[in-house]
Each structure stands twice: as structure tokens, then as C-alpha cells.
Protein backbone atom coordinates (compact mmCIF):
# COMPACT_ATOMS: atom_id res chain seq x y z
CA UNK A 1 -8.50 19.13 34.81
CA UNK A 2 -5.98 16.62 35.84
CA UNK A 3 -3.44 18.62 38.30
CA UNK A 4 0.50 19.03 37.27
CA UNK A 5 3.50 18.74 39.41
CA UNK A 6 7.16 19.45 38.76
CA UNK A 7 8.39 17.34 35.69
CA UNK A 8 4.87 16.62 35.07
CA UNK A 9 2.62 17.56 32.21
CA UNK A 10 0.18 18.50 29.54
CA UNK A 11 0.36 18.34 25.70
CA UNK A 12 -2.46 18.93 22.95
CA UNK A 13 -1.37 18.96 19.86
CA UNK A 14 -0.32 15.81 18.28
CA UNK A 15 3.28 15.34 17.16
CA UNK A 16 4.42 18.94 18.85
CA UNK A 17 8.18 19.23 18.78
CA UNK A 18 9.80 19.31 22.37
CA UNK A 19 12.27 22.18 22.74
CA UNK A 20 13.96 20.52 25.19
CA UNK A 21 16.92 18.77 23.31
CA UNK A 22 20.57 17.04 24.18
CA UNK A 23 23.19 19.77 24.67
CA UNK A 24 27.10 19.31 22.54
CA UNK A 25 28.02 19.14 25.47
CA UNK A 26 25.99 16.06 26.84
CA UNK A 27 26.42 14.39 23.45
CA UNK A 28 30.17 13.65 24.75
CA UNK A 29 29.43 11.98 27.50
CA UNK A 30 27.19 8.49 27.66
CA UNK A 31 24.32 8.93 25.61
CA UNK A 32 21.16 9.48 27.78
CA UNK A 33 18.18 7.20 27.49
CA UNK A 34 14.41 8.48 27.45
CA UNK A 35 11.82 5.43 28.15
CA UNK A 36 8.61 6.49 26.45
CA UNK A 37 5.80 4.44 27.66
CA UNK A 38 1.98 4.86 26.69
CA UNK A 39 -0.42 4.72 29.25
CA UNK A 40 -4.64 4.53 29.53
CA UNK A 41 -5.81 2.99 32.50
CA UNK A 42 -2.67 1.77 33.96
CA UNK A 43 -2.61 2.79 37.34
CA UNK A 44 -1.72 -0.65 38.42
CA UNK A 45 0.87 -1.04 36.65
CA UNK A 46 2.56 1.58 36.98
CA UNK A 47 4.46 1.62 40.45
CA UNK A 48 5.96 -2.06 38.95
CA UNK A 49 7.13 -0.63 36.23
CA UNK A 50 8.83 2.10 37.86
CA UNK A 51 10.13 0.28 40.49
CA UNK A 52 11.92 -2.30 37.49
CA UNK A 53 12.68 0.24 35.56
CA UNK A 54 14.87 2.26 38.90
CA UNK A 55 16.50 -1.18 39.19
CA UNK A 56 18.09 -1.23 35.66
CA UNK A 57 18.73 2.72 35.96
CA UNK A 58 20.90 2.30 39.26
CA UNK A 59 22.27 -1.46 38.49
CA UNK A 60 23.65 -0.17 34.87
CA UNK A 61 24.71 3.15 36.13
CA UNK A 62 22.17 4.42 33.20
CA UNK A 63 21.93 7.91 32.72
CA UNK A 64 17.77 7.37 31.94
CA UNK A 65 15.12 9.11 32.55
CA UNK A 66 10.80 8.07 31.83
CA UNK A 67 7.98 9.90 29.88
CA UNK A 68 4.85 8.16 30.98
CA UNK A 69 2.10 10.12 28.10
CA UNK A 70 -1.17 9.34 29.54
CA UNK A 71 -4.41 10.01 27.43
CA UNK A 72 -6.17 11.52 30.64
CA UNK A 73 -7.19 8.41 31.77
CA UNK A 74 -8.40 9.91 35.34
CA UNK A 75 -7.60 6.86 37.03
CA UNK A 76 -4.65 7.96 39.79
CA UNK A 77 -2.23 7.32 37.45
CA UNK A 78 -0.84 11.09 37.95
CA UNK A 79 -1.14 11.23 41.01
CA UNK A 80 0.89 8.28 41.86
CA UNK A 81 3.58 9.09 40.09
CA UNK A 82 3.05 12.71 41.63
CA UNK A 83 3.53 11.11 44.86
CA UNK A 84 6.39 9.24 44.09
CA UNK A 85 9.10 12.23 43.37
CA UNK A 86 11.19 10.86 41.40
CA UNK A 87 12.95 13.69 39.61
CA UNK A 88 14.01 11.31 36.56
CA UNK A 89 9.56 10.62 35.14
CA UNK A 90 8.06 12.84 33.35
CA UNK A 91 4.45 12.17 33.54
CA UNK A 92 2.24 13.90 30.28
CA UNK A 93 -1.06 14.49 30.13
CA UNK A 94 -2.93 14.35 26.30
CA UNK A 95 -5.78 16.16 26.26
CA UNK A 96 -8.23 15.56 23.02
CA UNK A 97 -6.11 12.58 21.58
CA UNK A 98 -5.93 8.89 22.18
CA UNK A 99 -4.13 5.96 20.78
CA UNK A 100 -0.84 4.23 21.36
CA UNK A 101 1.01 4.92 18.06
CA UNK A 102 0.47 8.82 18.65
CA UNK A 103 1.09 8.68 22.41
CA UNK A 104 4.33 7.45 21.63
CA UNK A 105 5.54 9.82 18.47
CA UNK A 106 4.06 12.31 21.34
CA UNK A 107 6.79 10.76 24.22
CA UNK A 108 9.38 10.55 21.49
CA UNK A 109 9.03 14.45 20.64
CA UNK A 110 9.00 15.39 24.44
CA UNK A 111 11.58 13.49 25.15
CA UNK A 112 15.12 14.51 25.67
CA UNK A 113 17.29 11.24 25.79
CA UNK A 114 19.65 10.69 22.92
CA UNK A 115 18.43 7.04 22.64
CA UNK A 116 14.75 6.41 22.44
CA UNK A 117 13.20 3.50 23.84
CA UNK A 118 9.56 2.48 23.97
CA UNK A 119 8.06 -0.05 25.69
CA UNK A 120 4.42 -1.47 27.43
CA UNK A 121 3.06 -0.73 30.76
CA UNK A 122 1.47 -3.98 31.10
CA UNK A 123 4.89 -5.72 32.90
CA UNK A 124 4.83 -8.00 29.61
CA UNK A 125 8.46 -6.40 28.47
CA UNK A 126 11.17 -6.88 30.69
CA UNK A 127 13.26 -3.83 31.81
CA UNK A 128 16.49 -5.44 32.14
CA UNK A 129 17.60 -6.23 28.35
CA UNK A 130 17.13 -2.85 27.91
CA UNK A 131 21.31 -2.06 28.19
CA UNK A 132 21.54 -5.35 25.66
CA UNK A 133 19.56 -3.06 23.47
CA UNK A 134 21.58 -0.09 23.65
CA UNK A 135 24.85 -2.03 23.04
CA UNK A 136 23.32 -3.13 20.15
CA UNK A 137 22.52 0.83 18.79
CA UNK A 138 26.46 1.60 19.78
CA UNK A 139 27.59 -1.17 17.21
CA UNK A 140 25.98 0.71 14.86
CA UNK A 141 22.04 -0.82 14.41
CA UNK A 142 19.22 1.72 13.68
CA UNK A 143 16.60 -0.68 15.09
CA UNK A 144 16.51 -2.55 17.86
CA UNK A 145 13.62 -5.10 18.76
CA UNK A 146 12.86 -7.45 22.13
CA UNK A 147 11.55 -10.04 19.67
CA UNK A 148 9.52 -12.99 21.35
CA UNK A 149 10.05 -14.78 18.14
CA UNK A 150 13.67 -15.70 17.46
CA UNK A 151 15.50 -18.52 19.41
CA UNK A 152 15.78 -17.81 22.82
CA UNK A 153 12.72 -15.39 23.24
CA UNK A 154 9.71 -16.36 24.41
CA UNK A 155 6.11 -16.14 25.12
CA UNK A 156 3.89 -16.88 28.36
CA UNK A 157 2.74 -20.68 28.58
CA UNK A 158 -0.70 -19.34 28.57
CA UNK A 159 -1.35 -17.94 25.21
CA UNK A 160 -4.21 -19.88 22.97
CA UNK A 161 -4.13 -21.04 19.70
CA UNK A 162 -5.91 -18.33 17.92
CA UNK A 163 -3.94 -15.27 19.95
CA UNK A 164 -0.51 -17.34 18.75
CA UNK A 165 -2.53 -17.14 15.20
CA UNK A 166 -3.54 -13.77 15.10
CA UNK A 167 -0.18 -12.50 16.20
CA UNK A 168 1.59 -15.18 12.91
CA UNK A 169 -0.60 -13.54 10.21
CA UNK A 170 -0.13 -9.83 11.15
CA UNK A 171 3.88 -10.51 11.40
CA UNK A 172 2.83 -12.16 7.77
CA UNK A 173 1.09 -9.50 6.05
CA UNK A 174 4.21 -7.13 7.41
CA UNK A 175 6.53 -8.85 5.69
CA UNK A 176 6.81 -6.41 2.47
CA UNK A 177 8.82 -3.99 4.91
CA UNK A 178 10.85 -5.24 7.28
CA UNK A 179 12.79 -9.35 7.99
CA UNK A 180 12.29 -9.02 11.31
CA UNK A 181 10.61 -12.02 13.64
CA UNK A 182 8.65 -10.23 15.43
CA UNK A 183 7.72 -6.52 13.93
CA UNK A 184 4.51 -6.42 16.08
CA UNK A 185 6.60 -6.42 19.12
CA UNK A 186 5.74 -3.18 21.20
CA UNK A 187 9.38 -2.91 22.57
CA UNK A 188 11.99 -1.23 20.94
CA UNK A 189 14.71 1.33 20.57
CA UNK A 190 16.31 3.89 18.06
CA UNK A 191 18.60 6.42 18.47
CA UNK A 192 17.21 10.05 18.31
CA UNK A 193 18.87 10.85 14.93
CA UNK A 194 17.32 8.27 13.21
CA UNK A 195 13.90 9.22 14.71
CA UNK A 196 14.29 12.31 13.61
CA UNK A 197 15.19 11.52 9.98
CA UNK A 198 11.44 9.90 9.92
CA UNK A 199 8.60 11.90 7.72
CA UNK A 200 5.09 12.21 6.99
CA UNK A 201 4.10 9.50 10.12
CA UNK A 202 0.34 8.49 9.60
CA UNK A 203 -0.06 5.81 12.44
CA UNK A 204 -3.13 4.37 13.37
CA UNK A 205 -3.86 1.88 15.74
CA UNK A 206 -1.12 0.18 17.78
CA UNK A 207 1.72 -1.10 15.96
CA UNK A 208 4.11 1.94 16.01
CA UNK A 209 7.45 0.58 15.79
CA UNK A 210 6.46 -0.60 11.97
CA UNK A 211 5.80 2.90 11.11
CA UNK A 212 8.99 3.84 12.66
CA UNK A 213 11.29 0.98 10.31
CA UNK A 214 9.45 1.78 7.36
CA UNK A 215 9.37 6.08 7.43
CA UNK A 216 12.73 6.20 9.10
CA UNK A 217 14.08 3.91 6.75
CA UNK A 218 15.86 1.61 9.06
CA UNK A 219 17.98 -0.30 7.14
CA UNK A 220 20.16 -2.45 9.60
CA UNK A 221 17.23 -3.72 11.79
CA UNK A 222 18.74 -6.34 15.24
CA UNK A 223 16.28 -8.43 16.99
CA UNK A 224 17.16 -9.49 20.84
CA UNK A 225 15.50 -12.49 22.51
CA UNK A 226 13.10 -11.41 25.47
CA UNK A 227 10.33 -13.08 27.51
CA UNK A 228 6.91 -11.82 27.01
CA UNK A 229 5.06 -12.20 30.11
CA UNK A 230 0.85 -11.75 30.11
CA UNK A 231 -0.60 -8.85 31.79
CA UNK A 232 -1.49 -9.01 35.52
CA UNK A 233 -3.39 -6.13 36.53
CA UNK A 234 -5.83 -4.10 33.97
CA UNK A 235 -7.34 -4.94 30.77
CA UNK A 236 -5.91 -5.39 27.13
CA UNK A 237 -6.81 -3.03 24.55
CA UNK A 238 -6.31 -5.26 21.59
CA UNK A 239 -9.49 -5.07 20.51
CA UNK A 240 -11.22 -6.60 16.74
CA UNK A 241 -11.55 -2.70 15.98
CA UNK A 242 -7.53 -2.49 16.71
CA UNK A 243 -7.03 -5.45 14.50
CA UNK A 244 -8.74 -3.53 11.72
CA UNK A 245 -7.00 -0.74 11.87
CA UNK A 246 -3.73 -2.76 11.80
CA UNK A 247 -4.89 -3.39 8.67
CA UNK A 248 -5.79 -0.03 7.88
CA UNK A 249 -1.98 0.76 8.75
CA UNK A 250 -0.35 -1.30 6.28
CA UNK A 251 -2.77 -0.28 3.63
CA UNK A 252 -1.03 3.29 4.77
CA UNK A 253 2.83 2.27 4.46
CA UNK A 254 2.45 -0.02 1.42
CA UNK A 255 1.42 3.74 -0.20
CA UNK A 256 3.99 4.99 1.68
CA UNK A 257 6.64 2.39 0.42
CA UNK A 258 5.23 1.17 -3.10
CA UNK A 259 3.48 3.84 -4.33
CA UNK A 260 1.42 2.83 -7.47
CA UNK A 261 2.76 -0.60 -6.66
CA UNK A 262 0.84 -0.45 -3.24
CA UNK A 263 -2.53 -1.79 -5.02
CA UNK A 264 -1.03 -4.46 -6.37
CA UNK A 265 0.55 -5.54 -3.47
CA UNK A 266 -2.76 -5.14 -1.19
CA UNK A 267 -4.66 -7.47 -3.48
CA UNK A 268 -1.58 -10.12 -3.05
CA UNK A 269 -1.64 -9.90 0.51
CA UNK A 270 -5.81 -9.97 0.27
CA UNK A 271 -5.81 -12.77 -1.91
CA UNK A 272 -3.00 -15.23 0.43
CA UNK A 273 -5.67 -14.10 3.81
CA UNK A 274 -8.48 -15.45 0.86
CA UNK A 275 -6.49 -18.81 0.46
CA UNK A 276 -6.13 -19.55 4.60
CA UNK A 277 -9.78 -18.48 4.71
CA UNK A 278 -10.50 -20.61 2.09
CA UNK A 279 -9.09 -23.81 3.82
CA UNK A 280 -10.03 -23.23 7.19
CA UNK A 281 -13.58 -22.95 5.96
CA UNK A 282 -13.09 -26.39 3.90
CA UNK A 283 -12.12 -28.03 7.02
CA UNK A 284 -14.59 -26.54 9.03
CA UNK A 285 -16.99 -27.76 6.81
CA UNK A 286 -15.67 -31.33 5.66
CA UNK A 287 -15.66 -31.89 9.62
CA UNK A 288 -18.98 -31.43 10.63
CA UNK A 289 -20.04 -33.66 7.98
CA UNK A 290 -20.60 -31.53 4.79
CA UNK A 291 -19.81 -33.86 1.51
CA UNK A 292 -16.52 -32.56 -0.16
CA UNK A 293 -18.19 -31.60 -3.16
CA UNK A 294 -20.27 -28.70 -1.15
CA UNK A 295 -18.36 -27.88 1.08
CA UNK A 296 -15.13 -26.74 -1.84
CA UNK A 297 -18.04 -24.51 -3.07
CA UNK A 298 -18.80 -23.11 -0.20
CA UNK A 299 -15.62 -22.45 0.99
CA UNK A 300 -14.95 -20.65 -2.55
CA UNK A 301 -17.80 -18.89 -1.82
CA UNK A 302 -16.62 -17.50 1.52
CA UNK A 303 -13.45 -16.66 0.20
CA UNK A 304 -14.85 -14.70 -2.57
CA UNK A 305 -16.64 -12.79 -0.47
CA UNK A 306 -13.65 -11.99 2.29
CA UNK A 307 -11.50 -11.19 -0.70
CA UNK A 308 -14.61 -8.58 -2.32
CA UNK A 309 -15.18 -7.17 1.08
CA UNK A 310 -11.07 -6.20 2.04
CA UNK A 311 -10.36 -5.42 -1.60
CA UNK A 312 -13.20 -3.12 -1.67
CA UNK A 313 -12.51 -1.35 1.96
CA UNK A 314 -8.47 -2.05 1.65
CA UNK A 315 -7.16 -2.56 -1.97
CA UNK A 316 -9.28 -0.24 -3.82
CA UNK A 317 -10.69 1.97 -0.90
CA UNK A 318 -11.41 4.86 -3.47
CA UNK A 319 -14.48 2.62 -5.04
CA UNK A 320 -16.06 1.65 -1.34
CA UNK A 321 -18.79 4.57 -1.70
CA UNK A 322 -20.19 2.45 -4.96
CA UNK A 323 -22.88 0.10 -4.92
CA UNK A 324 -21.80 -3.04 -3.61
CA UNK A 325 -24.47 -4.91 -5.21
CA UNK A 326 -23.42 -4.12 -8.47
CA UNK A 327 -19.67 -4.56 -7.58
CA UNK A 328 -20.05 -7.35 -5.91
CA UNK A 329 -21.69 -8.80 -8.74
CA UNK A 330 -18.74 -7.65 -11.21
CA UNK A 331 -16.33 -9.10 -9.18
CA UNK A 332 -17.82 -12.47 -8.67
CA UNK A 333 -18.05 -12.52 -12.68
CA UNK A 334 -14.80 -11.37 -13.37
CA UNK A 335 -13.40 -14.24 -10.20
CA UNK A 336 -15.22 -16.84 -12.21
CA UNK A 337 -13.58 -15.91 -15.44
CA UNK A 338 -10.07 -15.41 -13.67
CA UNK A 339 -10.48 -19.15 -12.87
CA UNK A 340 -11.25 -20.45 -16.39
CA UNK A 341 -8.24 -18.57 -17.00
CA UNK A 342 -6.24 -20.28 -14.37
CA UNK A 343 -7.31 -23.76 -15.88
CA UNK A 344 -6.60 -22.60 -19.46
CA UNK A 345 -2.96 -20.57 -18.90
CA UNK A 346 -1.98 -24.42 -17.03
CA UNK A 347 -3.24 -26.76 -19.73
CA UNK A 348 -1.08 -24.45 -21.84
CA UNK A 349 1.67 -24.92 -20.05
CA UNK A 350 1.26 -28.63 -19.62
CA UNK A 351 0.84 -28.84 -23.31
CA UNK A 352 4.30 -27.44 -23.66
CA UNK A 353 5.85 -28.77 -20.36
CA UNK A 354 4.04 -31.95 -19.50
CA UNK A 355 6.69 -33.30 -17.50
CA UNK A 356 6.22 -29.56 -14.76
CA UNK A 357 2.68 -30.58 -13.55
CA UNK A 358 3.11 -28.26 -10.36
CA UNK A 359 5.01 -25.54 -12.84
CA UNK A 360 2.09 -25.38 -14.42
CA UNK A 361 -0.21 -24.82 -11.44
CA UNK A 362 1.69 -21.64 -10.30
CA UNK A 363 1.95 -20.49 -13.79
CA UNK A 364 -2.06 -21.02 -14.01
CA UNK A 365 -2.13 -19.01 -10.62
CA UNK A 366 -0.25 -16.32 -11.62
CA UNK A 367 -2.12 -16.05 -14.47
CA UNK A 368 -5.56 -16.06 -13.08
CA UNK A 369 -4.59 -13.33 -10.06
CA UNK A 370 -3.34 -11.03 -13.13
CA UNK A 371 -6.77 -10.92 -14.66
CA UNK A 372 -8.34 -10.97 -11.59
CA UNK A 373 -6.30 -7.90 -10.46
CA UNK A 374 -6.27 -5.76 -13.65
CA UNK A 375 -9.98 -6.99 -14.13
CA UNK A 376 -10.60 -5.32 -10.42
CA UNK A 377 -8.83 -2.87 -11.10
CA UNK A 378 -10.41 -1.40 -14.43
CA UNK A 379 -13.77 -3.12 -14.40
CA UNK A 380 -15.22 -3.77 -11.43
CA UNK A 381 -13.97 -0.70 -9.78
CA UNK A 382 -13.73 1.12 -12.73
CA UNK A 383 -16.12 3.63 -12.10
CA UNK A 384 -14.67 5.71 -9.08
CA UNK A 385 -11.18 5.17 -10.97
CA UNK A 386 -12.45 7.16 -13.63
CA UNK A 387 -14.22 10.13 -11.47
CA UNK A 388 -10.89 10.00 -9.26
CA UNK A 389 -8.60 10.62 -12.44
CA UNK A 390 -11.16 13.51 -13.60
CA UNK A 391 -10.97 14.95 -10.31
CA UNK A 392 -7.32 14.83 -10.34
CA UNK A 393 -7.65 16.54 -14.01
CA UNK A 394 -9.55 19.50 -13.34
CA UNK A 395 -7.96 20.07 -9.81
CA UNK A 396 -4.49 19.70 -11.54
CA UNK A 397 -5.97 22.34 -14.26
């Protein structure tokens, strides 16, 4: 068992309430500031941080204090900051939980600062735009984002191609919820009021400050520029099986948000990652030498079967424990008769409207992704629709 000190340590249950709240009295005065900061594996990290994060407290006068919540990593992280004594970090053990999004609703509930602010322990977020930030929550924002995305922020020179990619379509696929640049970004701050007005969090994976716009209902959302540096010391845990459940995450708040509307949506946002899959694979192919003619049906081909394989784990999770043969099948019969459809609904239109050739393209797309959906929908997931609703029935009776 990791040791405890004074101001130090252990939670383990998920989400528990801290009793430990802002007095009347305090609420007067400046409004205190909690840093919540997630932690595995960060022991080198850590004196940096602190030492940055003193800087800003004494330079700004700040009345701030720091929950490290550490998911036991048993790597000297606690006793470092044990060793340090500073009176103002709180350093919390979880015990039988692990993951950043719930390390950080943890902080949040532990902590007592009027204004919440979460940030890395990597060094990539820098400590001193964190009073910009607060200014921003006393003219009256809910939200407040160091956004590497909007003019004047800024990313390290270092960063490839496909991590500048990755980090493009996830901001992409978020953008049913929120405007903002850069709603990946790991840095933020709320005040504790509109934390609290947040329900039924579900997070999973890393991407917490989405969950918090969307089930706090931030409405008046600020991005401020910042410099995102690359980690020095340790090793990243964005992993592929993070990037999933990203994925798995939005699937959660488009229910959250849409409601019966969420499927549709899903199979949108499926069917857009279908289309850039779809053309990288056609270039791919057309450049090591593949005649144009095979290589557009194999790139349909691919795409068909990215946009069966997320539809059936994302869009329509309910049928994944089906045969996949068989659905597979269904769909690829029912995608080959959405695109006849497609070609028919724009001849139509150009039979009409000859003059709107590209008019009549979109209206041919829209047309086609309607049957395809609905066809989804009530054919080739049909079956586990149908033993859901009779569950629903007899449990409801």
C-alpha cells in the first residue's frame, strides 16, 4: 500500500463527492483555484510541473492550490511530492480505477477551489496562461480552452503528418457538440457551479473536457491561444486502443445529446470517415501502379467494409452479437442498391434541372445515404432491432 502524508491521499470509489467545499465566506473574497492533474507514471514530470505551477501561484498572487490523482502508479511519484511539503498539493491515490477522464471527474470532486482547472503532466500545457483563463471565466464564459488551434496557438515543430491527421479528424467527428478549434485539447477550466450542474458523466478514454461541454451544457465556450510543447520525460499513453474508445465516447454523447437522432448521426459521421478512406485508398492504389479502373473498385470495396465494420460496432452496436457473415452480406446488397439509387434520384433531378449538374449530385447523395441508412437500419440489422423492442415490451409490461 502506497504510504499517505498530510494533504495526501486515497480514494476508491469513482466519482465520490468531496465534503470539503468553498465556505460563504471564502466565496467573497478571490475565487480560489484547484489544478486537477491526472497522473500514471509521471514521476518525472512532476517536480517541473510543480515548480511552474509555484511560479504562476506566487507571480499572480493566486490563491491555488494542486490535486495530483494518481492511479497507484508505484513509481515515486508520492513520495516526491511527500518530500516536497508543500502545504498547497494534494496528492490522491486511486485504488481499483484507471483512466484519465475518471481521474479527473475524481480531482474535480475532491477538489475545493471555486474554479476548476485541468491540465497534463507531460510539460506540454503551459502554466502561465492559466490567469488569462480565469479572466476569461470572470467575464462571464462557462468554458475555457488553451486551444493549439486558433491563431496564435501553436504546436511543437516536431509533430508528423499523420499525428497532425489524427488529431484533424477527431476535432472533426466532434463537431456535432461544440465550435470550438481545438475540443481535444486536455487543458481547460470551468467554474465549480457549472461543473456541478453536469449529469449522468459516462467518460471513457481520454478526452474529458468534451464530456464536460456537452453534460454541463456549456453554452458560451472561449478558446485562448497556447503553445503545445511535446513530452520530455515518460511515455505517451495515446494508444490505437485510446483512439477507439474516443470513438466509443462520442457514440456515448451523441445518445446523450440526440437521442433517437444519435443513429442517424453516427452513420453520417461513419459514412464522411468511409469517403476519406475511400480516397486515400484510391491514391494509394493509383500510385503504386494499379489501373484506375481497379483500383475505384477496390477502394469502394475498402470503404464498404470500414463503413460495415464501425456501423456494426458504433452505429448500430445493439446488432454486433449477429452473424456478420450474413450482415455483412445484407449490407453490401443493400450499399449496392443505395448506389443505383444515387444514380437514379440524380438523373431525376437532371431531367428536371439540367442546368444544376452538381445539384444533382448532392441530391443523388442524399438520396442514396437515406436508403442506405433506413435500409441498415430495418434490414440489415433488423433482427436484434426487433428482439431489442420485444425486450423493451415485456420488461415495460
Amino acid at each position: 500500500m502506497t504510504p499517505m502524508w498530510p494533504g495526501r491521499s486515497a480514494i476508491e470509489s469513482p466519482f465520490a463527492r468531496s465534503e470539503r467545499r468553498p465556505t460563504a465566506a471564502s466565496r467573497t473574497a478571490a475565487p480560489s483555484v484547484t489544478i486537477i492533474v491526472p497522473t500514471y507514471r509521471e514521476v518525472e514530470n512532476l517536480p517541473h510541473l510543480i515548480d511552474r505551477l509555484a511560479q504562476v501561484r506566487d507571480a499572480a498572487a493566486l490563491p491555488l492550490d494542486l490535486v495530483i490523482v494518481d492511479d497507484d502508479s508505484q513509481d515515486g511519484s508520492a513520495e516526491l511530492v511527500a518530500a516536497r511539503s508543500e502545504a498547497w498539493i494534494q496528492f490522491v491515490v486511486r485504488r481499483g480505477a484507471r483512466g484519465l477522464s475518471t481521474a479527473v471527474l475524481d480531482g474535480m470532486n475532491h477538489a475545493r477551489g471555486d474554479i476548476l482547472v485541468c491540465m497534463d503532466a507531460d510539460l506540454s500545457h503551459p502554466p502561465h496562461v492559466i490567469p488569462q483563463m480565469l479572466a476569461k471565466l470572470q467575464e462571464g464564459a462557462d468554458f475555457v480552452v488553451g486551444s493549439r488551434y486558433i491563431e496564435g496557438g501553436s504546436t511543437s515543430d516536431d509533430w508528423g503528418f499523420f499525428r497532425w491527421l489524427n488529431s484533424r479528424v477527431a476535432t472533426l467527428l466532434a463537431r456535432p457538440f461544440t465550435a470550438l478549434q481545438d475540443p481535444m485539447a486536455g487543458f481547460f477550466a470551468l467554474k465549480r457551479e457549472t461543473f456541478e450542474r453536469g449529469r449522468d458523466f459516462a467518460p471513457v478514454g481520454y478526452k474529458i473536457g468534451l464530456e464536460l461541454v456537452v453534460r454541463c451544457r456549456c453554452e458560451r465556450v472561449v478558446e485562448i491561444p497556447i503553445h503545445f510543447e511535446d513530452r520530455q520525460f515518460g511515455e505517451s499513453k495515446l494508444t490505437f486502443r485510446q483512439q477507439l474508445l474516443y470513438l466509443r465516447h462520442l457514440r456515448r454523447l451523441y445518445i446523450f445529446k440526440y437521442g433517437h437522432w444519435s443513429q442517424l448521426i453516427q452513420f453520417l459521421v461513419v459514412g464522411g470517415l468511409g469517403t476519406l478512406v475511400n480516397l486515400l485508398c484510391l491514391t494509394l492504389l493509383v500510385g503504386v501502379g494499379v489501373s484506375v479502373q481497379s483500383a475505384v473498385a477496390g477502394a469502394i470495396v475498402v470503404a464498404m467494409c470500414f463503413n460495415f465494420a464501425l456501423n456494426r460496432r458504433f452505429s448500430f452496436a445493439q446488432a454486433r452479437h449477429g452473424s456478420w457473415v450474413r450482415q455483412f452480406l445484407t449490407y453490401a446488397a443493400a450499399s449496392s442498391i443505395g448506389a443505383l439509387v444515387n444514380y437514379a434520384a440524380a438523373l431525376l433531378i437532371l431531367r428536371y434541372a439540367p442546368a444544376h449538374l452538381r445539384g444533382a449530385a448532392l441530391g443523388g447523395i442524399a438520396a442514396g445515404t437515406a436508403f442506405n441508412f433506413l435500409a441498415s437500419r430495418y434490414l440489415v440489422f433488423r433482427l436484434a432491432h426487433v428482439r431489442l423492442a420485444s425486450n423493451e415490451r415485456s420488461t415495460r409490461s
